[in-house]
Structure formats: structure tokens, C-alpha cells
C-alpha atoms as a PDB file:
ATOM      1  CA  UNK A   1      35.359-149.308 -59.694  1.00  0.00           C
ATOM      2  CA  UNK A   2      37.654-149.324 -62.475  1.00  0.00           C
ATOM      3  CA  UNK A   3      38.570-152.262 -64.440  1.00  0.00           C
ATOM      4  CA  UNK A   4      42.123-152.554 -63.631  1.00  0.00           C
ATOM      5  CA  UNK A   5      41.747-151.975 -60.214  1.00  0.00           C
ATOM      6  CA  UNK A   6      38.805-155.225 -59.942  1.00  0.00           C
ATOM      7  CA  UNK A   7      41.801-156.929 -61.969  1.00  0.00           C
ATOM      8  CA  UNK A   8      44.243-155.978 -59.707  1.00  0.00           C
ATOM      9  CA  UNK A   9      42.066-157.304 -56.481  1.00  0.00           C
ATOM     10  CA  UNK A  10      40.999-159.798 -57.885  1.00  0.00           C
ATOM     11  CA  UNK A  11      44.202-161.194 -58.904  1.00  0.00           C
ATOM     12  CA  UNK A  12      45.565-160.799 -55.301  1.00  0.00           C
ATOM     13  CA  UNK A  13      42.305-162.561 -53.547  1.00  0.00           C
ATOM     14  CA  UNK A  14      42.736-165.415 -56.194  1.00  0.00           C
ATOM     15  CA  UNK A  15      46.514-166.296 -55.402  1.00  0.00           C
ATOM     16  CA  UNK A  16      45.488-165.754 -51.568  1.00  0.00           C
ATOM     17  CA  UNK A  17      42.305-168.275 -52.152  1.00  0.00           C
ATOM     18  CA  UNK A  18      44.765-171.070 -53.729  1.00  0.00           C
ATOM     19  CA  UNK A  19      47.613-170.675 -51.183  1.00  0.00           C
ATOM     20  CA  UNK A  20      44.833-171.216 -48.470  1.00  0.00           C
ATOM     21  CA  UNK A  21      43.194-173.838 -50.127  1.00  0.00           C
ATOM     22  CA  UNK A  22      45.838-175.850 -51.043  1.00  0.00           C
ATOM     23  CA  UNK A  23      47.663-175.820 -47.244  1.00  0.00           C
ATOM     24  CA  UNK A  24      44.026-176.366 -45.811  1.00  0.00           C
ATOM     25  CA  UNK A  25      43.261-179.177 -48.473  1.00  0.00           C
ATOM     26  CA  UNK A  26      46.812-180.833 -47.485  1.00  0.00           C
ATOM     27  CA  UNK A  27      46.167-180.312 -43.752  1.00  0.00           C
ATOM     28  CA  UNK A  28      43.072-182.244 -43.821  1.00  0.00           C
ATOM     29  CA  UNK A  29      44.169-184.949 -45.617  1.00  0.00           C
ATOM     30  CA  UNK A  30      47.206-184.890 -43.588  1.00  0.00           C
ATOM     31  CA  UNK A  31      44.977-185.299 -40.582  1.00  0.00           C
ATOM     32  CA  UNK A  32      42.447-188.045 -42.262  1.00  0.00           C
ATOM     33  CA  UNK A  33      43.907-189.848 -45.081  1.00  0.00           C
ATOM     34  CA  UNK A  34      47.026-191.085 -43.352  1.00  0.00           C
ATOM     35  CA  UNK A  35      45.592-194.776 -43.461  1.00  0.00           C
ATOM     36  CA  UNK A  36      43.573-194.541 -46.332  1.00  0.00           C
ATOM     37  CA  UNK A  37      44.404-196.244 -49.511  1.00  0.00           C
ATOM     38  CA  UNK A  38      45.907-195.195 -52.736  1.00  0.00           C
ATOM     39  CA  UNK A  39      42.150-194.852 -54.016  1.00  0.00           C
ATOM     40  CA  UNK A  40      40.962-192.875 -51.657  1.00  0.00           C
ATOM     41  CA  UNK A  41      44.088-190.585 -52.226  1.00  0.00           C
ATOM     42  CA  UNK A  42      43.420-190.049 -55.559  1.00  0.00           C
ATOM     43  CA  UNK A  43      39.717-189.661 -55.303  1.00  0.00           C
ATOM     44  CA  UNK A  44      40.610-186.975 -52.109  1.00  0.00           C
ATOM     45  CA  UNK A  45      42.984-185.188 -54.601  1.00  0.00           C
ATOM     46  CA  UNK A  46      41.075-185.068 -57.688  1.00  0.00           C
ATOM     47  CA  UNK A  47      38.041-183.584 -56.118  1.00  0.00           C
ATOM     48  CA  UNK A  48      39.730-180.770 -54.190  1.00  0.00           C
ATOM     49  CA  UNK A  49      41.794-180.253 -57.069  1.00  0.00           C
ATOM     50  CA  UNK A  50      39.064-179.514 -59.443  1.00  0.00           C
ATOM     51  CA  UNK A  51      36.467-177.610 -56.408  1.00  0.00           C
ATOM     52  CA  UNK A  52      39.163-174.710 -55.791  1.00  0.00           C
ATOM     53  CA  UNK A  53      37.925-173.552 -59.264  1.00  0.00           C
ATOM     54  CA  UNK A  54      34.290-172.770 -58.755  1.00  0.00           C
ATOM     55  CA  UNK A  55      35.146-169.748 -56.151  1.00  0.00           C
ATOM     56  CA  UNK A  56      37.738-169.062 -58.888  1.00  0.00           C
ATOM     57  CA  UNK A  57      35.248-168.674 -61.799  1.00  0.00           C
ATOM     58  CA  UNK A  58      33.049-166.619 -59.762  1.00  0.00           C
ATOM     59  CA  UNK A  59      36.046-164.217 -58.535  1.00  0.00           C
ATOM     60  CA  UNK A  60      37.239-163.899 -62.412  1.00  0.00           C
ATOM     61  CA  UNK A  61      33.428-163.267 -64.081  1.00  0.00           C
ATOM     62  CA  UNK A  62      33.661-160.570 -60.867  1.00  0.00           C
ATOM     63  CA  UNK A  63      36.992-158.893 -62.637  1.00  0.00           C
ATOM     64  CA  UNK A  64      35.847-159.348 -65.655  1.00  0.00           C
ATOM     65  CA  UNK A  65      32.677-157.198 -65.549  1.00  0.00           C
ATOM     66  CA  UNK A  66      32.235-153.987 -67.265  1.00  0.00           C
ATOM     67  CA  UNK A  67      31.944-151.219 -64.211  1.00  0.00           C
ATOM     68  CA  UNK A  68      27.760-149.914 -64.014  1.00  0.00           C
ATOM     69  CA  UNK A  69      27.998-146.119 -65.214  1.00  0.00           C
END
């Protein structure tokens, strides 16, 4: 497959991946954090911020590989 066209694919999975994550991350906190405290907030927020990037990394080393000839 040809470079640009990985790029291209890639680029739409990866905005697809962090509109669903981000409405599924808000939906279960929405769901379980409505007592919670602030701490628990943050700590919810701060790790689902940062785990949204491993699928990200592998999706852009994907793009980012030179096509087998």
C-alpha cells in the first residue's frame, strides 16, 4: 500500500479513535464518578487522558512504515 494512502487511513481511524474515546471516556465517568471526589476526578482524567495514546502510537508507527516491495 502506498505511503500516502496508510497516511491518509490512518489519519481518518485516528480522529475516529479520539472522538470515540473521548465520548466513551466521558460517558463512563458520567455514569460512575458523579459522587466521587475531586481526586478521583483528576486521577479518572489523567489516566484516560494519557491511555488514548498507546493505540495512537501503534496506528502512527503503522503509517509511518516504509511499504514491503
Amino acid at each position: 500500500m502506498p505511503v500516502r494512502m496508510k497516511k491518509l487511513i490512518g489519519t481518518i481511524v485516528l480522529v475516529l479513535l479520539v472522538m470515540i474515546y473521548a465520548i466513551f471516556a466521558t460517558a463512563v465517568a458520567s455514569l460512575y464518578l458523579g459522587e466521587a471526589s475531586g481526586l478521583v476526578h483528576l486521577l479518572y482524567f489523567l489516566f484516560t487522558g494519557l491511555i488514548w495514546i498507546v493505540p495512537a502510537m501503534v496506528l502512527i508507527r503503522w503509517m509511518e512504515r516504509e511499504p514491503k516491495r
